[in-house]
C-alpha atoms as a PDB file:
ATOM      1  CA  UNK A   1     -19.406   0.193  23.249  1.00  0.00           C
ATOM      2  CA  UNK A   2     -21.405   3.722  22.622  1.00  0.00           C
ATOM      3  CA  UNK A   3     -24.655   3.894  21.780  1.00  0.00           C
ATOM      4  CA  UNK A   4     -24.049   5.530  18.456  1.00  0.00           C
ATOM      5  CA  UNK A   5     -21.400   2.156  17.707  1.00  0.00           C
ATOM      6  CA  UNK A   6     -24.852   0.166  18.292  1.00  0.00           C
ATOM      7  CA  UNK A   7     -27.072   2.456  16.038  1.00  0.00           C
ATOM      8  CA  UNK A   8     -24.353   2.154  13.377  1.00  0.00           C
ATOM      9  CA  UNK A   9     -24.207  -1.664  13.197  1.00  0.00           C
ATOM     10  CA  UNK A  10     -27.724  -2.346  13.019  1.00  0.00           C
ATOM     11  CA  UNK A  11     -28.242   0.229  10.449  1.00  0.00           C
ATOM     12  CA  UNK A  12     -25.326  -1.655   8.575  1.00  0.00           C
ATOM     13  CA  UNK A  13     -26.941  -4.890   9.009  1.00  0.00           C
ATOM     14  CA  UNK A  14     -30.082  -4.165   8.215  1.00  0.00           C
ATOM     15  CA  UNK A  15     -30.869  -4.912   4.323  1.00  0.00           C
ATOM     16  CA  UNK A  16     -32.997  -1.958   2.614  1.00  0.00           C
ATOM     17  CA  UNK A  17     -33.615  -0.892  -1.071  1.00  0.00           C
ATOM     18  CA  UNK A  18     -31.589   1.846  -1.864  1.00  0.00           C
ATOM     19  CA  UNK A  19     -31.748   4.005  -4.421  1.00  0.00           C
ATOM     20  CA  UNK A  20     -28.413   5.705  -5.147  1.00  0.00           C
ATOM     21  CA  UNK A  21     -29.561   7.140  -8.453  1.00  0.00           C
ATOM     22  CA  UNK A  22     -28.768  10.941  -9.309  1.00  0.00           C
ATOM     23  CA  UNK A  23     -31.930  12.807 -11.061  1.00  0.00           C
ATOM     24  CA  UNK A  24     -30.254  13.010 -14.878  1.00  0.00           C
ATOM     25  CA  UNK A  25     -29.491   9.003 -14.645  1.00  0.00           C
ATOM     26  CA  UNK A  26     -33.298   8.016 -13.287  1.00  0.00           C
ATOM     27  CA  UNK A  27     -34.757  10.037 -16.449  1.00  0.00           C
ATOM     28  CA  UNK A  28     -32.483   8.380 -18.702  1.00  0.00           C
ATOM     29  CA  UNK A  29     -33.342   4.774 -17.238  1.00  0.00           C
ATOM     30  CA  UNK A  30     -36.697   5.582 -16.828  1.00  0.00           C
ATOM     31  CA  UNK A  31     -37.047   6.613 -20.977  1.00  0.00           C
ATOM     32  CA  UNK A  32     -35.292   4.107 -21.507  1.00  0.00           C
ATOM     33  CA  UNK A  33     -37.413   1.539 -19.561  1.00  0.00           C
ATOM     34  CA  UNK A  34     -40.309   3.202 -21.666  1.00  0.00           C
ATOM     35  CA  UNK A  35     -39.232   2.514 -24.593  1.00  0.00           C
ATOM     36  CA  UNK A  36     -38.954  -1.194 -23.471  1.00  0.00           C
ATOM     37  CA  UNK A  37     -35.151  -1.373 -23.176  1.00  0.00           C
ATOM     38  CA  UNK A  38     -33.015  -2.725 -20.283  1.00  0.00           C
ATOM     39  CA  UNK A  39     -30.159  -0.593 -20.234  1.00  0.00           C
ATOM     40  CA  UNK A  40     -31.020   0.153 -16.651  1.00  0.00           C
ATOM     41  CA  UNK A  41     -31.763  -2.830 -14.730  1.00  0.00           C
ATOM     42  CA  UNK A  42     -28.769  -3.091 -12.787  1.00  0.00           C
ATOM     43  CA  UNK A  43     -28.060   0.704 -12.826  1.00  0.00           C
ATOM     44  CA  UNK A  44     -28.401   1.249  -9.230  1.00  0.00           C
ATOM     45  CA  UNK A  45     -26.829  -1.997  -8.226  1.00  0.00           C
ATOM     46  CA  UNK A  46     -23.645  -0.932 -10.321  1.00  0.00           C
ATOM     47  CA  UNK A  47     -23.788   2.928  -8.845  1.00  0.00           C
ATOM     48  CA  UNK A  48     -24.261   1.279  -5.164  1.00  0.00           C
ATOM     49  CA  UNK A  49     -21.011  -1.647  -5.438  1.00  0.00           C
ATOM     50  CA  UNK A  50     -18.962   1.424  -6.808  1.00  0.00           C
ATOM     51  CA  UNK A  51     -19.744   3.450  -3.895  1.00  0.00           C
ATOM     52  CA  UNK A  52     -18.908   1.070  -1.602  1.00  0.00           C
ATOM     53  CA  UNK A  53     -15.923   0.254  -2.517  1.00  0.00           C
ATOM     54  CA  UNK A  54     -13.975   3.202  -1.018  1.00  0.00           C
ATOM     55  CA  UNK A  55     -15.757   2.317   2.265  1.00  0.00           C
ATOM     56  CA  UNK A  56     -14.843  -1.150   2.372  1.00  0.00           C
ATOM     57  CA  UNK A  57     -10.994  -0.100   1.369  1.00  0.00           C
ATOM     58  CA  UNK A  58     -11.021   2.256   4.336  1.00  0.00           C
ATOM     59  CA  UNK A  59     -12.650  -0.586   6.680  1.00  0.00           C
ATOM     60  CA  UNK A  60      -9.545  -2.990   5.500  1.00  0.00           C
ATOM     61  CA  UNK A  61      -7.158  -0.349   6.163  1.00  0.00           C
ATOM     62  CA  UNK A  62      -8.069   0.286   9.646  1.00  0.00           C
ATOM     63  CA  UNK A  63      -8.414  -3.237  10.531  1.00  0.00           C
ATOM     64  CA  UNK A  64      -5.156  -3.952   9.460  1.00  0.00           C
ATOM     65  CA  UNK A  65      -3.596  -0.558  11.070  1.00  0.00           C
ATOM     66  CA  UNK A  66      -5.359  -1.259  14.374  1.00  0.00           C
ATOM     67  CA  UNK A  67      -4.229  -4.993  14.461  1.00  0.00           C
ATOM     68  CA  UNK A  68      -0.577  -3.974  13.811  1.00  0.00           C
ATOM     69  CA  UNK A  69      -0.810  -1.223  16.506  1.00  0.00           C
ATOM     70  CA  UNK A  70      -1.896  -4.067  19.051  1.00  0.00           C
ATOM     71  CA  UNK A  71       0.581  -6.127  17.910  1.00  0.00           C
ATOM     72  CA  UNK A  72       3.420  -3.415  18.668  1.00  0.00           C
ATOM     73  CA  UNK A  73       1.970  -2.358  21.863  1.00  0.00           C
ATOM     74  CA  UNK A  74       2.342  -6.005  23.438  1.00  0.00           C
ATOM     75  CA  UNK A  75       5.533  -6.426  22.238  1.00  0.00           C
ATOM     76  CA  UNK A  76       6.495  -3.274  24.371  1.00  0.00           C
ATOM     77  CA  UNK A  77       4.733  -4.815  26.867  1.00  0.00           C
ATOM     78  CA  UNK A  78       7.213  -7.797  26.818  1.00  0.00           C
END
């Protein structure tokens, strides 16, 4: 495996805060934190799963298309 494929992993393993909030959406929470509502505790959370989503889609996919790929080339094989 490259180095990069190393890099990559760790980096995916690794558990930091993220903060995946655009500018308008942080003033809105933050007012509205201010004004001692909740409306934006789980905020970034939400914006963060809905982001990922399309990643771990993709990640499915090519499991699946690289697993039936193998499984044609052996069969040629045979």
């Amino acid at each position: 495996m490259k180095k990069t494929n190393y890099i990559v992993i760790i980096l995916l393993l690794l558990n930091l805060k993220i903060s995946a909030q655009c500018a308008m959406c942080k003033a809105a929470v933050e007012a509205n934190l201010k004004e001692g509502g909740n409306a934006g505790a789980g905020l970034n959370e939400g914006i963060l799963y809905l982001m990922a989503t399309p990643y771990v889609a993709m990640l499915i996919f090519g499991v699946l298309y690289y697993f039936q790929k193998k499984r044609k080339q052996t069969r040629k094989t045979l």
